[in-house]
C-alpha atoms as a PDB file:
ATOM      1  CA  UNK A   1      90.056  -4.157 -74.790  1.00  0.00           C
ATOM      2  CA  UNK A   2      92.185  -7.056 -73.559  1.00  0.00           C
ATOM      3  CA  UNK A   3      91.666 -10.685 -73.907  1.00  0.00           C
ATOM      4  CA  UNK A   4      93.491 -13.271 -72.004  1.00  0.00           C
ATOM      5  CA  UNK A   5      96.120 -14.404 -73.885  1.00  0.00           C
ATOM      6  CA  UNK A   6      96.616 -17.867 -72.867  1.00  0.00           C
ATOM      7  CA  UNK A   7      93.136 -19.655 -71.308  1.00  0.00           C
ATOM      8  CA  UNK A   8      93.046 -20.442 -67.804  1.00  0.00           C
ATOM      9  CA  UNK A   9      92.443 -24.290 -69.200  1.00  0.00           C
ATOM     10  CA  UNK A  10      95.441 -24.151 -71.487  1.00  0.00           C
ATOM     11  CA  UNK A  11      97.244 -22.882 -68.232  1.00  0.00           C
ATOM     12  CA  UNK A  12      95.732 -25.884 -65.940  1.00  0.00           C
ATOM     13  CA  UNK A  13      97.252 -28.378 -68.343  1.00  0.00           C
ATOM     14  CA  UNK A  14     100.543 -27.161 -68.640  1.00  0.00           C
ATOM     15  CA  UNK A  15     100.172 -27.527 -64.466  1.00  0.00           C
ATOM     16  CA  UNK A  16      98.712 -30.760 -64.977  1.00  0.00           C
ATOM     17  CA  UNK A  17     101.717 -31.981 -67.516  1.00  0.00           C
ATOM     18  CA  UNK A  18     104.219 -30.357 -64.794  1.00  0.00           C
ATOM     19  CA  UNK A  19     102.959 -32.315 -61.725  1.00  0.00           C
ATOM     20  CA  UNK A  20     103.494 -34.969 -63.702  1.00  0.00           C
ATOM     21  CA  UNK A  21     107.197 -34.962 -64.046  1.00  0.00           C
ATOM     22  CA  UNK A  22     107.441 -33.177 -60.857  1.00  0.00           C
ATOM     23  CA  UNK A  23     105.302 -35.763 -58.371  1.00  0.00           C
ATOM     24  CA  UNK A  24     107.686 -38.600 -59.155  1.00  0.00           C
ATOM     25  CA  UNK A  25     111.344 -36.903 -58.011  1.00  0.00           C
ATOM     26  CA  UNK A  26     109.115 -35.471 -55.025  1.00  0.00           C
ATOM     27  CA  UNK A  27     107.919 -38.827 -53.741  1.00  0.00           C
ATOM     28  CA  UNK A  28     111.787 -40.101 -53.486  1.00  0.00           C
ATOM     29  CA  UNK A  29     112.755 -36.842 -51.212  1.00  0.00           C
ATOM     30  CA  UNK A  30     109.514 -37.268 -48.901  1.00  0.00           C
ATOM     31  CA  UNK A  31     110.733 -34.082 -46.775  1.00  0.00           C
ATOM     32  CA  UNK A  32     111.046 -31.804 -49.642  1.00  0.00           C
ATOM     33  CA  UNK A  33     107.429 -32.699 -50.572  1.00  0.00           C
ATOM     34  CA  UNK A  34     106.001 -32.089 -47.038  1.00  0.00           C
ATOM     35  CA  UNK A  35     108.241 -28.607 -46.868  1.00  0.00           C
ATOM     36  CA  UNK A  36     106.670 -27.616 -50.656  1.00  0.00           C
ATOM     37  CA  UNK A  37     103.177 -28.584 -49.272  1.00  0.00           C
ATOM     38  CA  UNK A  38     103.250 -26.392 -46.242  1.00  0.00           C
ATOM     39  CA  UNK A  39     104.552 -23.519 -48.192  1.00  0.00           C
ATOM     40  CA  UNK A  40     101.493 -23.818 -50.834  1.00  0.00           C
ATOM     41  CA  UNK A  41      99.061 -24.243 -48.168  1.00  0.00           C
ATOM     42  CA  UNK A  42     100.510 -20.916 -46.432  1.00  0.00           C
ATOM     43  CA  UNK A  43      98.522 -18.067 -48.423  1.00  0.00           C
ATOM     44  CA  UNK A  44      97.226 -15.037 -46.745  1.00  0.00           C
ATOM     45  CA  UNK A  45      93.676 -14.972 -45.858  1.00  0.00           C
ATOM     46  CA  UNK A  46      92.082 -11.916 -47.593  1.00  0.00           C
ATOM     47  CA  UNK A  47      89.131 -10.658 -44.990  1.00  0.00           C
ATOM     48  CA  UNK A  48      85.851  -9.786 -47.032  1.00  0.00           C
ATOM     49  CA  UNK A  49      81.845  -9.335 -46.744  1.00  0.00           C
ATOM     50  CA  UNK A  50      80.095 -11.210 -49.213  1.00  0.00           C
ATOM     51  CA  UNK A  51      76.145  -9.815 -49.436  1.00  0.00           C
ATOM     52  CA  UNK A  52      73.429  -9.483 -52.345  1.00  0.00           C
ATOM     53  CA  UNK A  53      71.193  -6.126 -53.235  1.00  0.00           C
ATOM     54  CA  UNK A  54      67.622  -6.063 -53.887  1.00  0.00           C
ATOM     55  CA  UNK A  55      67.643  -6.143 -57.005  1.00  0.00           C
ATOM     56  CA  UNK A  56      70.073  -9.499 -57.131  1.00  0.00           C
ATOM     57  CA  UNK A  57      73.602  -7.954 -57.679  1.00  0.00           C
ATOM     58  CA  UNK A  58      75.962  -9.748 -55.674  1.00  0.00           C
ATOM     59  CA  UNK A  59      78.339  -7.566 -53.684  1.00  0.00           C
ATOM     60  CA  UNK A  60      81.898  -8.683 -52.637  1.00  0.00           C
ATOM     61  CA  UNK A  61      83.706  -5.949 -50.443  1.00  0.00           C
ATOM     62  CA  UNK A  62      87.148  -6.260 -49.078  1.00  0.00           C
ATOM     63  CA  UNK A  63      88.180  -2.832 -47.566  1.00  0.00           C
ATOM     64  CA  UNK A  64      91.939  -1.799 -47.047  1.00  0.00           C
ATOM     65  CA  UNK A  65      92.382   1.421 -45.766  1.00  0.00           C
ATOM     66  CA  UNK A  66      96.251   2.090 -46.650  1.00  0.00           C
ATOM     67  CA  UNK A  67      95.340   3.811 -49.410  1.00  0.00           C
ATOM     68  CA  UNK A  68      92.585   6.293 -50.399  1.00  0.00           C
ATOM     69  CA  UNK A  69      91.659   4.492 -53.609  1.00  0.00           C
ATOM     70  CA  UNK A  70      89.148   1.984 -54.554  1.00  0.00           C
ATOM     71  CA  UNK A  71      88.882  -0.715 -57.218  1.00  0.00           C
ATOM     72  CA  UNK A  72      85.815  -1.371 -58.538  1.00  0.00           C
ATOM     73  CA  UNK A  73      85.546  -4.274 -60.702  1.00  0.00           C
ATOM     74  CA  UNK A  74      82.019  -5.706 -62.181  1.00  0.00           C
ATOM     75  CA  UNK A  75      82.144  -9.131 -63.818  1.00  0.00           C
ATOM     76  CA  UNK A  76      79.125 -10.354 -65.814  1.00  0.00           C
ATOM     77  CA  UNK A  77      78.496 -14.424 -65.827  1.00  0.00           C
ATOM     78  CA  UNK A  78      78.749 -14.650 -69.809  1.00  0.00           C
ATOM     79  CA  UNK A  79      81.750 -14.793 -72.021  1.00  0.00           C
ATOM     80  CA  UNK A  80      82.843 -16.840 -75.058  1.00  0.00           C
ATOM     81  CA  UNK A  81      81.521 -20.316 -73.751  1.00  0.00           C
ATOM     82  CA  UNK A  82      77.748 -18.801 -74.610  1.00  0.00           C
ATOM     83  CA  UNK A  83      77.564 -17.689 -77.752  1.00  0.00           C
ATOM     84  CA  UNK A  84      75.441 -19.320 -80.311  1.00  0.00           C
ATOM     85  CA  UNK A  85      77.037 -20.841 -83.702  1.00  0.00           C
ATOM     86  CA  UNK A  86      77.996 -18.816 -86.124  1.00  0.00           C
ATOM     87  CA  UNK A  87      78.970 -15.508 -83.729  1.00  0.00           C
ATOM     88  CA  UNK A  88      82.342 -16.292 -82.240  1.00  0.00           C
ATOM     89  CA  UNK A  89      83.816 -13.432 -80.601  1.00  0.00           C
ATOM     90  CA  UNK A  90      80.301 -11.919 -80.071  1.00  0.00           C
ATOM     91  CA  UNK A  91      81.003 -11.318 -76.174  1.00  0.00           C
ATOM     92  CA  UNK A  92      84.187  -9.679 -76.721  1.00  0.00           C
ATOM     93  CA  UNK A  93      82.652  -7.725 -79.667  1.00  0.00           C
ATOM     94  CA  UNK A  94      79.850  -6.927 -77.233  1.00  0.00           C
ATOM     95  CA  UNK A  95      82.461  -5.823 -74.777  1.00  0.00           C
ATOM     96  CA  UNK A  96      83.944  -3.525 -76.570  1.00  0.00           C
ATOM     97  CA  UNK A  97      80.458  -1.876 -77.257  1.00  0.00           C
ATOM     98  CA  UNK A  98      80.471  -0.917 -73.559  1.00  0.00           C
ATOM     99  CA  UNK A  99      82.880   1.872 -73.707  1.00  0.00           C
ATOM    100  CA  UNK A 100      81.062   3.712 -76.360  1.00  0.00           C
ATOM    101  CA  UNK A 101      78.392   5.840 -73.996  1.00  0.00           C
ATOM    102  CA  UNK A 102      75.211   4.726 -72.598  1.00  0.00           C
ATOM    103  CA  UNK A 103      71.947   6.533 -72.277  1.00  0.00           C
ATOM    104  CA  UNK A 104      73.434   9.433 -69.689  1.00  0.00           C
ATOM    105  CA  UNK A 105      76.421   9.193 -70.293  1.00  0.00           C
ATOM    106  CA  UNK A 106      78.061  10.687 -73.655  1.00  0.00           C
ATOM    107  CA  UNK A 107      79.592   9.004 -76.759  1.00  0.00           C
ATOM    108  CA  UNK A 108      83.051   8.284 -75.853  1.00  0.00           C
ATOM    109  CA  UNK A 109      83.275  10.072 -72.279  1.00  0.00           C
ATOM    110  CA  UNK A 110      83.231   6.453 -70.655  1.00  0.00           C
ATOM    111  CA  UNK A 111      87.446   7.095 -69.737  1.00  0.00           C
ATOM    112  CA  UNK A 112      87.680  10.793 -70.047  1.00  0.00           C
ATOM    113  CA  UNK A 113      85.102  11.166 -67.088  1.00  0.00           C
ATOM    114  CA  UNK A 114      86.834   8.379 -65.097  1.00  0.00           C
ATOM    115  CA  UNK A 115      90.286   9.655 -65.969  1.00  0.00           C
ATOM    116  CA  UNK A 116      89.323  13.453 -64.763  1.00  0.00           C
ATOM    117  CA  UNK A 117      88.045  12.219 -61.575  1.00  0.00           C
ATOM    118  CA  UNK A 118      91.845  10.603 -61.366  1.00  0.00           C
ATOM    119  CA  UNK A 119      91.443   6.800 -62.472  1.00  0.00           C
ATOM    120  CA  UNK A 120      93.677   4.819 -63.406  1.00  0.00           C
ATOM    121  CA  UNK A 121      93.616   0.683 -64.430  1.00  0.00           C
ATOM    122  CA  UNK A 122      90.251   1.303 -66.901  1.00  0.00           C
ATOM    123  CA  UNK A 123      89.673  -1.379 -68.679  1.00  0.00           C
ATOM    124  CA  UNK A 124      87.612  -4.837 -69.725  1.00  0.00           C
ATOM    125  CA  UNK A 125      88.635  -8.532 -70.505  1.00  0.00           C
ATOM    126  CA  UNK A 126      86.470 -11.234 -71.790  1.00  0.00           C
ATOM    127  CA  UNK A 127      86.713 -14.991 -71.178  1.00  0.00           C
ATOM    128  CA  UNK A 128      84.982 -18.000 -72.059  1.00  0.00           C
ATOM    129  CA  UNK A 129      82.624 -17.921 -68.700  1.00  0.00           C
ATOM    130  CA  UNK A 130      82.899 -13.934 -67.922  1.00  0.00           C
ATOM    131  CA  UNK A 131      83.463 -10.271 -68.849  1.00  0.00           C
ATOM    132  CA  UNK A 132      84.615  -7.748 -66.461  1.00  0.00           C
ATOM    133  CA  UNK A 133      85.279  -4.118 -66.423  1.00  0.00           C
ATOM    134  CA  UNK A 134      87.347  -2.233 -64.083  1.00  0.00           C
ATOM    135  CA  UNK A 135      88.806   0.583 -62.530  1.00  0.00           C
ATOM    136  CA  UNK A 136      90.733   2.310 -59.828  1.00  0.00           C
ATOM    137  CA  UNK A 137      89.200   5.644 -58.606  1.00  0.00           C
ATOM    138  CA  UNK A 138      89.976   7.628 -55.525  1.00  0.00           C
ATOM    139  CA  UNK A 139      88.222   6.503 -52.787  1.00  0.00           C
ATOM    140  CA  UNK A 140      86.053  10.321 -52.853  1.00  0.00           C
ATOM    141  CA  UNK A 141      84.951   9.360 -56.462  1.00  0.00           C
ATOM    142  CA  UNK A 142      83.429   6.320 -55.766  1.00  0.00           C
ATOM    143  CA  UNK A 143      80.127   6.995 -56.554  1.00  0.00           C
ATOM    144  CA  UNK A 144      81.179   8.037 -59.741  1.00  0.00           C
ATOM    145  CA  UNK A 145      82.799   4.906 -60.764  1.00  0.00           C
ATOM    146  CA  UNK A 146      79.480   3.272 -59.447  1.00  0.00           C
ATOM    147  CA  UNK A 147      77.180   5.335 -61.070  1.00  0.00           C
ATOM    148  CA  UNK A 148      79.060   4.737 -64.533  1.00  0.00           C
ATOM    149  CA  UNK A 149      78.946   1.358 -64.477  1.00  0.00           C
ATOM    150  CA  UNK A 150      75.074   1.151 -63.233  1.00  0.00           C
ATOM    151  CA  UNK A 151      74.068   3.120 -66.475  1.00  0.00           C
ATOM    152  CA  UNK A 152      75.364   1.441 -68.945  1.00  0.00           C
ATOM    153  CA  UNK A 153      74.355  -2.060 -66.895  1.00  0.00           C
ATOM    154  CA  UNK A 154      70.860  -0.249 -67.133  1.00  0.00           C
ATOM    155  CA  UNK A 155      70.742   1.878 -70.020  1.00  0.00           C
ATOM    156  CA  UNK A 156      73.601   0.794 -72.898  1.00  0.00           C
ATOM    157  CA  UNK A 157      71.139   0.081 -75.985  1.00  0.00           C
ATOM    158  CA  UNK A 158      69.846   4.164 -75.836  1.00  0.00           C
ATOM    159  CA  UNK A 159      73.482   4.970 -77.249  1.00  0.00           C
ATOM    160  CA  UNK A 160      74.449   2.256 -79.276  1.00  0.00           C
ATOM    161  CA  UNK A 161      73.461   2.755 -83.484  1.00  0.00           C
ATOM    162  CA  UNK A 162      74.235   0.388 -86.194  1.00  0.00           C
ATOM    163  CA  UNK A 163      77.292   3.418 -87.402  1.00  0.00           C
ATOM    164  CA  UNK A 164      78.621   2.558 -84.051  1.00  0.00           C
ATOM    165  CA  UNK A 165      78.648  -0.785 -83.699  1.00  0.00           C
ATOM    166  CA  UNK A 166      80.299  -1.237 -87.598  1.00  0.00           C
ATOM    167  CA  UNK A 167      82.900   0.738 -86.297  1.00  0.00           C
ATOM    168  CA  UNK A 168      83.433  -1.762 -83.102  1.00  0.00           C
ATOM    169  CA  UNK A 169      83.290  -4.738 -85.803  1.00  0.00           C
ATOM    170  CA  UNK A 170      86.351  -3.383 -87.478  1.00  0.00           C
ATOM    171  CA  UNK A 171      87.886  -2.067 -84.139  1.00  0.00           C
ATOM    172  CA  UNK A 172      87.725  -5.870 -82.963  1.00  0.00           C
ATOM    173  CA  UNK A 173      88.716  -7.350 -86.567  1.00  0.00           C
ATOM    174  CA  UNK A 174      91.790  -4.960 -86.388  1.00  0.00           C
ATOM    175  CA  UNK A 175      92.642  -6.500 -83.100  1.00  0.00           C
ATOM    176  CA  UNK A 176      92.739 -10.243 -84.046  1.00  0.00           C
ATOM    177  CA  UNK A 177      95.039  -8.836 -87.153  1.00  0.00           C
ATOM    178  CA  UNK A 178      97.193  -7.317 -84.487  1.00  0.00           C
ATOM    179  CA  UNK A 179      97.429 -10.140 -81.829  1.00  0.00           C
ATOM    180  CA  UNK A 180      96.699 -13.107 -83.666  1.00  0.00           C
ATOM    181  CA  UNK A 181      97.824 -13.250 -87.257  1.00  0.00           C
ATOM    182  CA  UNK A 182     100.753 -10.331 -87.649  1.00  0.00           C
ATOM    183  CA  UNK A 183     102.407 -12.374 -84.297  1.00  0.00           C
ATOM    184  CA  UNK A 184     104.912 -15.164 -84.710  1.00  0.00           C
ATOM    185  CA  UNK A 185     102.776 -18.266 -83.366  1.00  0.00           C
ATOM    186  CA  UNK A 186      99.753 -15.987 -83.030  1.00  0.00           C
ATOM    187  CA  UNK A 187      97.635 -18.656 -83.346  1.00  0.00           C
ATOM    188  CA  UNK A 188      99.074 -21.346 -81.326  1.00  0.00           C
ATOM    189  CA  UNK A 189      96.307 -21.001 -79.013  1.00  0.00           C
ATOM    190  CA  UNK A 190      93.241 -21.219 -80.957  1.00  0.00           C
ATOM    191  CA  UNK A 191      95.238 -24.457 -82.637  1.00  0.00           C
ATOM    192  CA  UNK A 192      95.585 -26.336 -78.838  1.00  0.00           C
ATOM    193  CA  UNK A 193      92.251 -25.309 -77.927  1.00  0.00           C
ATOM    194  CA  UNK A 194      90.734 -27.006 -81.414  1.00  0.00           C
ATOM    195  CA  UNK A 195      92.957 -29.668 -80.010  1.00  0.00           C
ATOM    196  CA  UNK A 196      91.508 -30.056 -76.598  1.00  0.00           C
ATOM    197  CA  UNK A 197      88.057 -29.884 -77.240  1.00  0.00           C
ATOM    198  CA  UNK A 198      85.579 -30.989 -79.944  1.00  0.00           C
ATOM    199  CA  UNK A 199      83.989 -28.628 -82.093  1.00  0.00           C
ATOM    200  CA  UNK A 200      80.712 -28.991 -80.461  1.00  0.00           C
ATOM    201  CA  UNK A 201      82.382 -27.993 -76.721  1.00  0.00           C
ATOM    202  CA  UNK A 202      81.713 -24.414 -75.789  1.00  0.00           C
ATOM    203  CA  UNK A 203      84.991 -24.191 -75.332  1.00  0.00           C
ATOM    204  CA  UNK A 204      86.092 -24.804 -78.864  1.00  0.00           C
ATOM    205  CA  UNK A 205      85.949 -21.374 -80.138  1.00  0.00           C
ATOM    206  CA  UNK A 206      88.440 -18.652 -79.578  1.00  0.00           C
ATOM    207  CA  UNK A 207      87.613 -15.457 -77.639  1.00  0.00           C
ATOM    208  CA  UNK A 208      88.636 -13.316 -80.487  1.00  0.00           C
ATOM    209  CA  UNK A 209      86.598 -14.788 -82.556  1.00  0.00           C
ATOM    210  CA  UNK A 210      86.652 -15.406 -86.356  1.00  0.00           C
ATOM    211  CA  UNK A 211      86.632 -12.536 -89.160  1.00  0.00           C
ATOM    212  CA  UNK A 212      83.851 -14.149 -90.318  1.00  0.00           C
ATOM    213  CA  UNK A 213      81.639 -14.267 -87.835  1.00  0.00           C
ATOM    214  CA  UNK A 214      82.589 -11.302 -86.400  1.00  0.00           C
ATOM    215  CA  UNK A 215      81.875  -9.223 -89.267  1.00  0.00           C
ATOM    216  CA  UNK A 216      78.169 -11.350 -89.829  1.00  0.00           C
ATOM    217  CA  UNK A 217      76.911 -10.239 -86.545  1.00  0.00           C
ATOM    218  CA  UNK A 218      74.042  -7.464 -86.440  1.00  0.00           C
ATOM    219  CA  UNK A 219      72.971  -4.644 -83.779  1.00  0.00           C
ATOM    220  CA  UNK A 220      69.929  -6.625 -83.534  1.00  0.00           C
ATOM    221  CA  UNK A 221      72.407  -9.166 -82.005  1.00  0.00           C
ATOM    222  CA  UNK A 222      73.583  -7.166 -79.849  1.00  0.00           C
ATOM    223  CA  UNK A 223      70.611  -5.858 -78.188  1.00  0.00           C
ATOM    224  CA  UNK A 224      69.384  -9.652 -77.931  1.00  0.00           C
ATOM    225  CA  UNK A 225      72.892 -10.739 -75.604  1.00  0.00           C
ATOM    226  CA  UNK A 226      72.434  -6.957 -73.780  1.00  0.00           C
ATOM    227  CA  UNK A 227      68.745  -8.402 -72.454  1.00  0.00           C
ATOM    228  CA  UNK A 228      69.737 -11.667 -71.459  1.00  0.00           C
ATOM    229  CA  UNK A 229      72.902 -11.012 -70.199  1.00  0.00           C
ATOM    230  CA  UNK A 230      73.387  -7.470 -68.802  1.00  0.00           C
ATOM    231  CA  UNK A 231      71.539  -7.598 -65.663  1.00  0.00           C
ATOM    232  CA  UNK A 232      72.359  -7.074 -62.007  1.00  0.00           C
ATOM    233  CA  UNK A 233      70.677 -11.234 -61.171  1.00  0.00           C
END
């Protein structure tokens, strides 16, 4: 699955550095700063209903009938910033664990089902405070898409086994390999982010994680985050 390639923080600096040089030849052309300033505060307003289940899930619904298509996107309120020491990359790890069948649903099936019933954009990302998983169905299949994602919110740990989760350890290992030491400056950002914070922030480790660490963690781990994580509250 994806992770974000450059942090939203490392992002808000690079703003924060560009101001900078950018506030000073503003202030000596006042009317190009007040024209810049009405154009930023000029976004469109994006109509929604905002409303919370029973059982805690908060809803968000925005509806756009142009299309006959839905997106459906969960996010959980955990990522990299709360992991424990010594398991760095444990909620992308744990991420990736989420595609590989739940209790009703079938080893593997997670993007064949979706991708019969005609969905497209099916994927996850992790971050330091989130995880999401997504996808684009038509707007007929949307109890589908629905109905996926509530069983393996509900019922993940009845398909995952320690043959499968060894196989997600190397699947995730693989992709640091791939994205962060095979690529030219690969691992710029872990170096800025070691740079920003101290080592005891929770923002000091990478999303990726270490080999390490990644390769020390245990389904027992696993089920642990899944129980105080993966709930609908």
């Amino acid at each position: 699955m994806q992770t974000r390639r450059i942090s939203t923080r490392l992002l808000s600096a690079a703003l924060i550095a560009l101001v900078a040089a950018i506030v000073p030849a503003a202030a000596q052309n006042p009317s190009t700063s007040l024209g810049a300033s009405r154009a930023a505060t000029d976004v469109p307003k994006i109509q929604f209903e905002k409303y919370t289940l029973p059982n805690g899930l908060e809803v968000i619904l925005s509806q756009d009938h142009r299309l006959p298509i839905v997106a459906v996107n969960l996010w959980y309120h955990v990522g990299t910033a709360n992991e424990v020491q010594g398991r760095t990359g444990f909620a992308h790890l744990f991420e990736h664990l989420m595609f590989q069948g739940s209790k009703h649903t079938p080893k593997d099936s997670h993007f064949q089902m979706l991708e019969a019933a005609g969905a497209t954009n099916i994927n996850g990302t992790t971050d330091y405070d989130r995880t999401n998983y997504f996808e684009t169905v038509p707007s007929n299949r949307l109890e589908l898409a629905l109905w996926i994602e509530s069983d393996r919110m509900g019922y993940l740990l009845d398909a995952i086994d320690a043959k499968e989760f060894a196989n997600q350890q190397d699947v995730v290992r693989n992709e640091r390999r791939q994205s962060v030491e095979n690529r030219p400056y690969g691992n710029a950002e872990e170096e800025l982010v070691h740079l920003l914070y101290p080592q005891t922030h929770p923002y000091y480790a990478s999303v990726i994680g270490s080999h390490a660490d990644i390769q020390a963690a245990r389904l027992a781990d696993a089920r642990e985050f899944f129980r105080r994580y993966y709930a609908p509250n």
